[in-house]
Protein backbone atom coordinates (compact mmCIF):
# COMPACT_ATOMS: atom_id res chain seq x y z
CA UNK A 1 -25.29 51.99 2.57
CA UNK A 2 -28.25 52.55 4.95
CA UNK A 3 -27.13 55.53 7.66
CA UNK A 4 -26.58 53.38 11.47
CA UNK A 5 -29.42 53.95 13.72
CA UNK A 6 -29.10 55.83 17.00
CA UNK A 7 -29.13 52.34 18.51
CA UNK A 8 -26.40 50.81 16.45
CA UNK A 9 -24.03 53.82 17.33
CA UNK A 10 -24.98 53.27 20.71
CA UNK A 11 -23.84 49.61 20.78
CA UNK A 12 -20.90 50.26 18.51
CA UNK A 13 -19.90 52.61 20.80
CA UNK A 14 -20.18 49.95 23.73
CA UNK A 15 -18.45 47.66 22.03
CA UNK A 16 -15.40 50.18 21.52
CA UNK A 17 -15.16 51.45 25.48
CA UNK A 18 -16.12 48.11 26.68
CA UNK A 19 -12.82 48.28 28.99
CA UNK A 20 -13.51 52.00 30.38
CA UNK A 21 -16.93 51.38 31.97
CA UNK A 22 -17.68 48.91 34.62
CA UNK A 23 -19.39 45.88 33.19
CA UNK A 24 -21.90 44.58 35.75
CA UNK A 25 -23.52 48.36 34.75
CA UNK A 26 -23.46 47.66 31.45
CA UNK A 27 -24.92 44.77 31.91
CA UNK A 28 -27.87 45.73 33.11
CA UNK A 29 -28.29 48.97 30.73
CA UNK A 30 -28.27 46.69 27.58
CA UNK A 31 -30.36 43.54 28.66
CA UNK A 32 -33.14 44.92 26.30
CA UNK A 33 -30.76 44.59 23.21
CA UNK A 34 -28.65 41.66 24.24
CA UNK A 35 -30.33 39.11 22.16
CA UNK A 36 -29.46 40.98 19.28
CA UNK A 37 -25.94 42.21 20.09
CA UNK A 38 -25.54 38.39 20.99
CA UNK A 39 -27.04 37.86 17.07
CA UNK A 40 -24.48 40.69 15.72
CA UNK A 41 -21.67 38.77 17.54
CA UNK A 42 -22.25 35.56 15.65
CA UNK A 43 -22.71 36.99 12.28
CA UNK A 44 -19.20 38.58 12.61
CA UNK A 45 -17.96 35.44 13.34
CA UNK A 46 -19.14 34.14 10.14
CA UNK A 47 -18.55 36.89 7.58
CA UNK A 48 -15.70 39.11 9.96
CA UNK A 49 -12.92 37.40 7.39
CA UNK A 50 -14.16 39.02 3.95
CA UNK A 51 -14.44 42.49 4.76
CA UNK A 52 -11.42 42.44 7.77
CA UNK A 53 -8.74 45.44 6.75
CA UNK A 54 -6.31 43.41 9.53
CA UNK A 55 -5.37 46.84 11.26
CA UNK A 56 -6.72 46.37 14.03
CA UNK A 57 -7.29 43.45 17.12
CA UNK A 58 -10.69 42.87 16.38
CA UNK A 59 -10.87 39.65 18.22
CA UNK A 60 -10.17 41.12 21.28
CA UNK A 61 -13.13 43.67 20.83
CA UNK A 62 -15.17 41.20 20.25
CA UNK A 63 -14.19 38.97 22.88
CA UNK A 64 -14.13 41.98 25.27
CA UNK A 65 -18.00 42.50 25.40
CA UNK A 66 -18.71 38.83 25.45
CA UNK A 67 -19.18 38.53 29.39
CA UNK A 68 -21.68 40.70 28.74
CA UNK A 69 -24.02 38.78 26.13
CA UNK A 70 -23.26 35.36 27.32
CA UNK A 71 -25.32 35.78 30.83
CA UNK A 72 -28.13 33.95 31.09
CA UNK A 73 -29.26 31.04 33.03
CA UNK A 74 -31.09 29.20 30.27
CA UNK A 75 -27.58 28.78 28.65
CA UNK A 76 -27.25 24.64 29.26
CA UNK A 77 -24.73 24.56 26.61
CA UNK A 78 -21.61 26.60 24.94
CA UNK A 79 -18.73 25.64 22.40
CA UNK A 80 -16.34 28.39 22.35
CA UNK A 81 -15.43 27.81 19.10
CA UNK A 82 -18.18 29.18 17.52
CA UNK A 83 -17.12 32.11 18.61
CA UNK A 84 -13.49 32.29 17.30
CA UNK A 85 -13.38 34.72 14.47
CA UNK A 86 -11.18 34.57 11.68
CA UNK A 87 -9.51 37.85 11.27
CA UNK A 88 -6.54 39.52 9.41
CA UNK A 89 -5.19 41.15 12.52
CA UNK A 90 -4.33 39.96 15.65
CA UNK A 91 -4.94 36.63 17.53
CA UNK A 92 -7.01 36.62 20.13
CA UNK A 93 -4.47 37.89 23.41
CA UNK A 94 -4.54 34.47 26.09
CA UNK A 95 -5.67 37.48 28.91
CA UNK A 96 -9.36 38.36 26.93
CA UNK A 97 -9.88 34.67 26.71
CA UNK A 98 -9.36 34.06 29.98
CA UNK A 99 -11.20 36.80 31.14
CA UNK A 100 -14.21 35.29 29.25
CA UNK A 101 -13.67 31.69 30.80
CA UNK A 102 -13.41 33.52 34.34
CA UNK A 103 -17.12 34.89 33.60
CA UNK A 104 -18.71 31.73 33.23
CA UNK A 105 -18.99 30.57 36.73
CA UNK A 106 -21.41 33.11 37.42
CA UNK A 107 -22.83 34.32 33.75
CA UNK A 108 -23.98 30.86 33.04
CA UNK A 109 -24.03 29.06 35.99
CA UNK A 110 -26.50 26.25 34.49
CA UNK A 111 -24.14 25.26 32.03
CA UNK A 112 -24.39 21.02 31.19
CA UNK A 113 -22.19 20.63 28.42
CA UNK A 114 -18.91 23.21 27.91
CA UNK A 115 -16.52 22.98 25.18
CA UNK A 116 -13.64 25.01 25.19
CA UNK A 117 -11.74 25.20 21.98
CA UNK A 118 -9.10 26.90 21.17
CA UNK A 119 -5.22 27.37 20.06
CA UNK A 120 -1.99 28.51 22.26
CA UNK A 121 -4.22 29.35 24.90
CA UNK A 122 -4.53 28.61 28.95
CA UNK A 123 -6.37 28.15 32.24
CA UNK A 124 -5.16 28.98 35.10
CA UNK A 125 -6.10 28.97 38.82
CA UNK A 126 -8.88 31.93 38.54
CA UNK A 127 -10.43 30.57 34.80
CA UNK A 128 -10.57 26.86 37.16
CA UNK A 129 -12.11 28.32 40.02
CA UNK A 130 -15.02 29.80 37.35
CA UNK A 131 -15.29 26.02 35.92
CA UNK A 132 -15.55 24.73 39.05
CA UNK A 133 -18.66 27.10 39.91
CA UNK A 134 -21.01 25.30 37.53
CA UNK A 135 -22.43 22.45 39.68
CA UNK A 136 -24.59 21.18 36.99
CA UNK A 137 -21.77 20.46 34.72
CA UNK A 138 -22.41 16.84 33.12
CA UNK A 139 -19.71 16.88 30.32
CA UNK A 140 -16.61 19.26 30.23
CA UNK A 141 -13.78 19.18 27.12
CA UNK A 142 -10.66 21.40 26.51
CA UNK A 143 -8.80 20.87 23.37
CA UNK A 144 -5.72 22.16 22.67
CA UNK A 145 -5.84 24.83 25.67
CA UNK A 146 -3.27 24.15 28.28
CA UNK A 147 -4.51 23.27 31.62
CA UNK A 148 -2.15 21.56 34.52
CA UNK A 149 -3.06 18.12 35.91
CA UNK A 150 -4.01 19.89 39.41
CA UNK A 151 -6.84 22.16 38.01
CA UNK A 152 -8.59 18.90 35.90
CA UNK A 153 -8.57 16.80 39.10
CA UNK A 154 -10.18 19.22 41.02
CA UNK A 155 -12.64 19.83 38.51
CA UNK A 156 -13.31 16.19 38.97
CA UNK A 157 -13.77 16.32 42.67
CA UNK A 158 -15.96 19.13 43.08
CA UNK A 159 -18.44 19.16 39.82
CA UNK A 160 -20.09 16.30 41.17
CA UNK A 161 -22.61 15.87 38.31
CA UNK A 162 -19.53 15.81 35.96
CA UNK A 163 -19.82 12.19 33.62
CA UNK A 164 -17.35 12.95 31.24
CA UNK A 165 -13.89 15.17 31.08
CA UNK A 166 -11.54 15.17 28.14
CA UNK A 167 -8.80 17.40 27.65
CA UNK A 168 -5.57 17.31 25.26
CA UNK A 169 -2.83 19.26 26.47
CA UNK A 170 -2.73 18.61 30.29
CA UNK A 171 0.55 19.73 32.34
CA UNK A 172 1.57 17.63 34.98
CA UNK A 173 2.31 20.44 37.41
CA UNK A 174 2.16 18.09 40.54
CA UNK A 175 2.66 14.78 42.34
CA UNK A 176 -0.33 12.22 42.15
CA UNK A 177 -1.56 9.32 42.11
CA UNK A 178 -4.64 7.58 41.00
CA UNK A 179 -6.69 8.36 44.21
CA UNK A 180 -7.17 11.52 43.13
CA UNK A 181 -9.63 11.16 40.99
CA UNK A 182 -13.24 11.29 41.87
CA UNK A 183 -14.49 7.49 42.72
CA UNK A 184 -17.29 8.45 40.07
CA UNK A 185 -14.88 8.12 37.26
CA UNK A 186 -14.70 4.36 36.62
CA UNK A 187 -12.76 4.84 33.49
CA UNK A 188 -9.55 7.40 32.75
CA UNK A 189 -7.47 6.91 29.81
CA UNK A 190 -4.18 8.71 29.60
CA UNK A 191 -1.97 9.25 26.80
CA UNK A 192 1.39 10.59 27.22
CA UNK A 193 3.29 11.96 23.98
CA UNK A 194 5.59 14.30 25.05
CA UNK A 195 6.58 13.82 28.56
CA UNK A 196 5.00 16.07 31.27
CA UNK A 197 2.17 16.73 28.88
CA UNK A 198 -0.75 13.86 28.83
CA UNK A 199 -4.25 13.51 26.54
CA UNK A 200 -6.92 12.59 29.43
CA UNK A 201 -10.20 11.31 29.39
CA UNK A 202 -12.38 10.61 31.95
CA UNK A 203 -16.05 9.13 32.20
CA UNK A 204 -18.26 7.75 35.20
CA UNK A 205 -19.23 4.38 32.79
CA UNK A 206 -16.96 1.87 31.71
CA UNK A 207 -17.14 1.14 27.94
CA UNK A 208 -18.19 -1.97 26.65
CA UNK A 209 -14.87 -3.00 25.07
CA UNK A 210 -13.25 -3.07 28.56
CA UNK A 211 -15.94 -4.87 30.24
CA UNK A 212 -14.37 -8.25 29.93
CA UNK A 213 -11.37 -7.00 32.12
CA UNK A 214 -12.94 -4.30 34.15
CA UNK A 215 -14.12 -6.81 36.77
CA UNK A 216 -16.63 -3.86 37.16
CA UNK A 217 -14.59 -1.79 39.04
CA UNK A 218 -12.15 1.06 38.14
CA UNK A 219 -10.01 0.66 34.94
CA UNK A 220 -7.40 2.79 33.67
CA UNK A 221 -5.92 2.71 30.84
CA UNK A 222 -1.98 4.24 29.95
CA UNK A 223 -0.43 4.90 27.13
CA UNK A 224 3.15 5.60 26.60
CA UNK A 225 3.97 6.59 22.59
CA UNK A 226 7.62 7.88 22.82
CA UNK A 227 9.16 7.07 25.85
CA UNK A 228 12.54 8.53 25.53
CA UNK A 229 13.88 7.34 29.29
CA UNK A 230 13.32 4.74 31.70
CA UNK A 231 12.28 7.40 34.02
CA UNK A 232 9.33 8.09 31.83
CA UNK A 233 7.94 4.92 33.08
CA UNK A 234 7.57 5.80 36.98
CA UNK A 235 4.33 7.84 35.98
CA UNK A 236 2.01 4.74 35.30
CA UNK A 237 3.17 3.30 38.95
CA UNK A 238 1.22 6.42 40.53
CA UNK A 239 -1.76 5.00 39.00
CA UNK A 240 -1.09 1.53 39.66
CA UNK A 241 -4.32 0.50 41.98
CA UNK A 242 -6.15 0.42 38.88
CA UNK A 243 -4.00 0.37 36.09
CA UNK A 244 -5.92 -2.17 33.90
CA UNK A 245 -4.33 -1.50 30.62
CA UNK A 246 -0.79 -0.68 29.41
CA UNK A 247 0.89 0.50 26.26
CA UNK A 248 4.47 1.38 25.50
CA UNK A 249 6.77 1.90 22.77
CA UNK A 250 10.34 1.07 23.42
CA UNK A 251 11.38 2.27 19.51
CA UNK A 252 12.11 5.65 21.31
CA UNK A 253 14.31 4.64 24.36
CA UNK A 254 17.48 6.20 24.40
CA UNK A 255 18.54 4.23 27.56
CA UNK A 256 16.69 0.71 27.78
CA UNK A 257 19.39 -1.34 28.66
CA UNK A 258 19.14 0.43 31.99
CA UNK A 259 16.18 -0.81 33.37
CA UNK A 260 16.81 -2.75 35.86
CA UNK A 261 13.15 -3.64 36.46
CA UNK A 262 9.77 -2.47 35.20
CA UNK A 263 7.53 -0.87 37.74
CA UNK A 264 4.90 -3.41 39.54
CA UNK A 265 1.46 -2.83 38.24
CA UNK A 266 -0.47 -5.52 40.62
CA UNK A 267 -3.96 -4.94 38.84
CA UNK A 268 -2.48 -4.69 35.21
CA UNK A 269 -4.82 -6.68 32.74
CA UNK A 270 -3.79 -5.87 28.98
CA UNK A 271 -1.03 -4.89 27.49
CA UNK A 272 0.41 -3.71 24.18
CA UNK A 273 3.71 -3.46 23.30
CA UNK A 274 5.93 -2.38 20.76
CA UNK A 275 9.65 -3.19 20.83
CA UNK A 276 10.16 -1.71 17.43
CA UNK A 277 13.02 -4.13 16.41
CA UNK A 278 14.92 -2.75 18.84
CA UNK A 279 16.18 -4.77 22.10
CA UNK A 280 13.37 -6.43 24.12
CA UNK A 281 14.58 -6.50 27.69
CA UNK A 282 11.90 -3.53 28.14
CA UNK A 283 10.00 -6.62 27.45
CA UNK A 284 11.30 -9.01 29.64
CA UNK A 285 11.53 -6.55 32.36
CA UNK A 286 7.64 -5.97 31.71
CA UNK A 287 6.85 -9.58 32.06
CA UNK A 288 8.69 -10.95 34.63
CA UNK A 289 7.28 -8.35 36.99
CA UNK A 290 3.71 -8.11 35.66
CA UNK A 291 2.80 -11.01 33.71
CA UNK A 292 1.38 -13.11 36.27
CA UNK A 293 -2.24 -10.98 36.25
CA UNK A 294 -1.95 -10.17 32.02
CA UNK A 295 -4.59 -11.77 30.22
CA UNK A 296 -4.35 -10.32 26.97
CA UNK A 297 -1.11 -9.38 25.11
CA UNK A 298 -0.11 -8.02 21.82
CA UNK A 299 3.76 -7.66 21.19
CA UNK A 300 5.23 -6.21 17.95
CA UNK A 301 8.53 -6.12 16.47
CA UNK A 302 10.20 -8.56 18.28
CA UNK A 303 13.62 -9.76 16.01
CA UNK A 304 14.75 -13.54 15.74
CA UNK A 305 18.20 -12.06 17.94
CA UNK A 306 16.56 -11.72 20.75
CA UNK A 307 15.77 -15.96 21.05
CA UNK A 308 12.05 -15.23 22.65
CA UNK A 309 10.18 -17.89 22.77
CA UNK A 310 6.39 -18.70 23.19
CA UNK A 311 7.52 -20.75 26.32
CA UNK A 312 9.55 -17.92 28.02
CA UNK A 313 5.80 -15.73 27.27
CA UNK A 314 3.86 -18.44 28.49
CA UNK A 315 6.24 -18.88 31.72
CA UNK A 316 6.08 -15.10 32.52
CA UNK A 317 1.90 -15.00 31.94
CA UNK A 318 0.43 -18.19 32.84
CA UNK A 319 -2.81 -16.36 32.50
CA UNK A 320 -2.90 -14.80 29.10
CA UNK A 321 -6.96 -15.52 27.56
CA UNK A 322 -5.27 -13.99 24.43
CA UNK A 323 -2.03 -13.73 22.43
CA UNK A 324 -1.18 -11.35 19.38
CA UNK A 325 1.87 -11.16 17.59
CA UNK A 326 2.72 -9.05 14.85
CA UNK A 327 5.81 -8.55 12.59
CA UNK A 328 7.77 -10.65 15.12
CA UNK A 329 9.81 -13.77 14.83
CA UNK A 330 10.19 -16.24 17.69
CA UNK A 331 12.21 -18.77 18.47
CA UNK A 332 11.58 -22.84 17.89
CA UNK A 333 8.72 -24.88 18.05
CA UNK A 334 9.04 -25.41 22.24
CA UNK A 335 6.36 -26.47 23.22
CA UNK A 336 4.94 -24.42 26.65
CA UNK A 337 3.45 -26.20 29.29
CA UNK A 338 -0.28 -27.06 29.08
CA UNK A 339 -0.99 -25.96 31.83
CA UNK A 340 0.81 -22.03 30.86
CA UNK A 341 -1.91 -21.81 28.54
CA UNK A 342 -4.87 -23.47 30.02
CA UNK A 343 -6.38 -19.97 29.89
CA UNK A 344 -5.68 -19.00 26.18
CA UNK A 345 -8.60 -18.91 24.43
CA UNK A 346 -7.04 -16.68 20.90
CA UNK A 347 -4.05 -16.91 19.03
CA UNK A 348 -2.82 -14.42 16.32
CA UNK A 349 0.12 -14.34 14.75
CA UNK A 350 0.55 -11.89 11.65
CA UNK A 351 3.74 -10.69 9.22
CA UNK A 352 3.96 -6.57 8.69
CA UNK A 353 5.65 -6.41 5.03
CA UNK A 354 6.61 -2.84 6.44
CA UNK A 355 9.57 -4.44 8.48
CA UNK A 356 11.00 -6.81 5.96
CA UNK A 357 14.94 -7.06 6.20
CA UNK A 358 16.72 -7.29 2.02
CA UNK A 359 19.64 -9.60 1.86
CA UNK A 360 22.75 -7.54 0.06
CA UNK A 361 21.37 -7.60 -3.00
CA UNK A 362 18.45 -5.75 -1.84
CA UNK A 363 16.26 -7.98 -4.40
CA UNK A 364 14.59 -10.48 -2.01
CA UNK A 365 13.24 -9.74 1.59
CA UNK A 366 14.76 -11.80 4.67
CA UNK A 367 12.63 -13.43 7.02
CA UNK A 368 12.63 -16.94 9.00
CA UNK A 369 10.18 -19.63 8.95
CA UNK A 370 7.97 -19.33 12.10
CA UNK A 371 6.64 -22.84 13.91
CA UNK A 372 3.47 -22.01 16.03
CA UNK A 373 1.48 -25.50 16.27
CA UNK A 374 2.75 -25.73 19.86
CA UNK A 375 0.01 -23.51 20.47
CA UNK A 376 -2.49 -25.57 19.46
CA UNK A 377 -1.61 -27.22 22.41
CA UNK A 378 -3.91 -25.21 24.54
CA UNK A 379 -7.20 -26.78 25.44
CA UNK A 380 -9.63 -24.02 25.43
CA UNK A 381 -8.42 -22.37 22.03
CA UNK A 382 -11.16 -21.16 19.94
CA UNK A 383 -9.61 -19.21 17.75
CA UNK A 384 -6.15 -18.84 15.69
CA UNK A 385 -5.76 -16.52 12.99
CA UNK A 386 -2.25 -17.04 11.10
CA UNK A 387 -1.04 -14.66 8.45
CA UNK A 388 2.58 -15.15 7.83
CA UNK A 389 5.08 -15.39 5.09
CA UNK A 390 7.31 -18.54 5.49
CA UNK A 391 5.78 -21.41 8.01
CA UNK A 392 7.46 -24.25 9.61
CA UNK A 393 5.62 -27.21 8.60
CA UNK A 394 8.34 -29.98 9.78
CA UNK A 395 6.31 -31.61 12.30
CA UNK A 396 2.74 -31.54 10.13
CA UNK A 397 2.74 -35.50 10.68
CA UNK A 398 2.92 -35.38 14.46
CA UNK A 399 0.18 -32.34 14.66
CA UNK A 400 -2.60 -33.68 11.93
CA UNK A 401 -2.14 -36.64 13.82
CA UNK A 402 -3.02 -35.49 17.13
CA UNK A 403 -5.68 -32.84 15.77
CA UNK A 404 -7.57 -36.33 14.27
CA UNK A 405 -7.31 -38.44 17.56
CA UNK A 406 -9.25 -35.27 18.77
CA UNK A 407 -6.22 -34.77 21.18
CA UNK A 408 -6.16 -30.91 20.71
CA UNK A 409 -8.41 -28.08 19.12
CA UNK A 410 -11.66 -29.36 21.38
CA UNK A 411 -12.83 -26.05 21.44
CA UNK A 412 -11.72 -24.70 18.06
CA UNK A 413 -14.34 -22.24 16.88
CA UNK A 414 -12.69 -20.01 14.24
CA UNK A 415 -9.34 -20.74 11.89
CA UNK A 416 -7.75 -18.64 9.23
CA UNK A 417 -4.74 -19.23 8.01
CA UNK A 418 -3.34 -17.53 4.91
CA UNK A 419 -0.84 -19.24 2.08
CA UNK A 420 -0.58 -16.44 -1.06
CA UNK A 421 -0.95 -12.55 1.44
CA UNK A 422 0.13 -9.64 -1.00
CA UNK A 423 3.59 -9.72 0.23
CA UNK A 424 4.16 -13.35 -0.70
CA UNK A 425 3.04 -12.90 -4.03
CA UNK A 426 5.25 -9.55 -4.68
CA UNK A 427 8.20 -10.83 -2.76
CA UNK A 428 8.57 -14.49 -2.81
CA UNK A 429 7.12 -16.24 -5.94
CA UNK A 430 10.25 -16.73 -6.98
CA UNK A 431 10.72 -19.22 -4.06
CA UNK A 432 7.35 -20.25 -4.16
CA UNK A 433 7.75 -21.51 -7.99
CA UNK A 434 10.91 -23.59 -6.44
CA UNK A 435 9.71 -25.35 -4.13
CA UNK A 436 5.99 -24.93 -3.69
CA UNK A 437 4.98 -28.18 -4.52
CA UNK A 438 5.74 -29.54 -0.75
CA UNK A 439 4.99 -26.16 0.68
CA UNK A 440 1.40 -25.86 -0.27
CA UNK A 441 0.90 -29.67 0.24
CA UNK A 442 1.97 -28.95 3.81
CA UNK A 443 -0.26 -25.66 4.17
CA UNK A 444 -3.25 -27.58 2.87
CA UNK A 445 -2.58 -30.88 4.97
CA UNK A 446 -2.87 -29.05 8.24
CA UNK A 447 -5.24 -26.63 7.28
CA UNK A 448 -7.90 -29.10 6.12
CA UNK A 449 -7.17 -31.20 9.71
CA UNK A 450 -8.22 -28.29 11.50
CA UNK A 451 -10.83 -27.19 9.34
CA UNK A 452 -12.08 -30.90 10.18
CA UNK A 453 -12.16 -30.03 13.77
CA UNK A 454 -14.56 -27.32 13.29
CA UNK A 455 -16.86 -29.16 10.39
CA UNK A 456 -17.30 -32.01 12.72
């Protein structure tokens, strides 16, 4: 082994006292080697692990002199990950990390793009204040660090060349509402998991998949995944000016017989909800009080018990442009009012095998016929996309012969509808070699009708 250099004893010896000597001296003294203590830095980041003995916190030393190298101007952008050392000893401590985010503000103050990444670790009001000093931030994200809802907003308010924020472990530490974000930030999405802890994401350009209800203005999107109490609920209200987009999954709700009604979201556009064969007046609550403005809605797991219909949807959302349904059964045939759906443009209704029902035997899945050609009702549909396992068929002879008097489907553009999915051939061939005979007749009479429609 080659004997150090004066120089490296000099900088190992730095390195070691960092904390006894005042650090805007030492930066000065060692701005003729910092390049290369900067170079030493990240090459112990890379190959620290092999030759680590894990007695002592050598994170922390290393993380200790970093205010020191990273202090430049020409820095424009910085990932703190690359700078998280795998090491046998101790974690990094949360106070040397801070320290390091507190040094930014003025050690790089021409920062564009910052990336802070890293485990069990926070920001608090002094680490903000140092964000908050680079002015020509453009794009700011913060995984799994803990930062409270008060500190992100006014990031957002005072970084005015900020176009994008993302940050996945965000404490609600505070009343708001939607007004407090920047006007600049046309889009937010927030995603709660765990209540009083969101996922945010903020940019100043609305994406293109949101266009078609944006109405070019502000559009936020929320996301509920476990909702455990009605209460959890009352958070999405705060935002409600521009609430565009909704999603909520009641399979969680300890208490949803409770709700007396859903909050009133007066710009609401989509929504997405799961009742997770559980009871649907989270639902109904939901759509009596919103679905006057919805025009596109996806429900799942919606049991035959609960006697939904298409025509109590279509009363509650006279607007809807589209309808999904998924591993849900409705209802009848009832046919809505025309003029319900004047608006719907696509229909989808698909079967999940993943929530089949076994009779007692436990041989042969449960499920009801579904009737849906009431739909086809509506005079701008262009498309329907049907994917279930048992059909209603009873009233083919009324629909074909509307569909060839050109009384419905006008606008029909696209049509798939599926006889033999996967889960019919593992589950039901048995009744399928029964009484398939009529059953396919019926599939293929109203399928080749409406394939006419869109031939012709």
């Amino acid at each position: 082994m080659e004997p150090f250099s004066l120089l490296d004893l000099a900088i190992k010896s730095v390195g070691d006292n960092i904390d006894k000597y005042d650090k805007e001296y030492v930066k000065t003294i060692i701005e003729p080697v910092r390049q290369m203590m900067l170079y030493d830095v990240f090459q112990k980041v890379d190959n620290h692990f092999v030759t680590c003995d894990g007695q002592e916190n050598h994170c922390d030393q290393l993380w200790a002199v970093l205010p020191c190298l990273i202090n430049s101007k020409s820095y424009t952008t910085l990932n703190t990950y690359d700078l998280m050392m795998k090491c046998k000893g101790p974690l990094l401590s949360n106070s040397r990390f801070q320290e390091f985010i507190r040094s930014l503000g003025s050690h790089a103050p021409n920062l564009k793009e910052l990336n802070i990444n890293a485990m069990v670790y926070s920001l608090e009001e002094r680490e903000l204040t140092s964000i908050i000093q680079l002015k020509n931030l453009a794009i700011l994200r913060i995984n799994y660090v803990s930062v409270p809802l008060s500190g992100i907003l006014d990031i957002s308010r005072r970084c005015e060349k900020l176009k994008k924020i993302t940050a996945n472990n965000v404490k609600i530490d505070e009343e708001f509402s939607g007004g407090a974000f920047r006007d600049a930030f046309v889009y937010v999405c927030i995603d709660m998991c765990i209540p009083g802890n969101i996922f945010l994401s903020m940019e100043t350009t609305l994406p293109t998949e949101v266009l078609e209800y944006a109405d070019h203005t502000h559009y936020i999107i929320f996301r509920l995944f476990k909702p455990r109490t009605i209460r959890d609920f009352l958070l999405p209200q705060r935002f409600a000016e521009n609430l565009k987009e909704i999603f909520f999954n009641c399979s969680h709700l300890e208490d949803i017989e409770d709700m007396v009604e859903f909050p009133h979201l007066p710009a609401i556009k989509c929504a997405r909800i799961i009742c997770g064969r559980k009871s649907a007046h989270a639902l109904r609550c939901f759509l009596k009080r919103n679905g006057k403005t919805l025009q596109k809605l996806y429900l799942s797991g919606i049991r035959t018990k609960e006697n939904m219909s298409l025509s109590e949807i279509f009363s509650s959302c006279p607007n809807l442009r589209c309808l999904i349904l998924s591993s849900s059964t409705l209802v009848g045939n009832d046919a809505p009012d025309v003029d319900t759906m004047r608006q719907l443009k696509r229909f989808e209704w698909i079967h999940d095998a993943g929530t089949l029902s076994y009779n007692a035997s436990g041989c042969r899945p449960c499920c009801d016929e579904v009737a849906f050609s009431s739909i086809l009702s509506a005079p701008l549909l262009e498309e329907v996309d049907i994917d279930l396992i048992k059909i209603d068929f009873s009233d083919n002879a009324t629909v074909i012969a509307r569909i060839k008097r050109r009384e419905i489907l006008r606008n029909l553009k696209k049509f798939h509808m599926t006889l033999f999915n996967e889960t019919t051939i593992m589950h039901f061939i048995e009744d399928y070699l029964e009484s398939s005979s009529s059953y396919v007749k019926s599939f293929y009479e109203l399928k080749n009708a409406i394939d006419s429609v869109i031939s012709a």
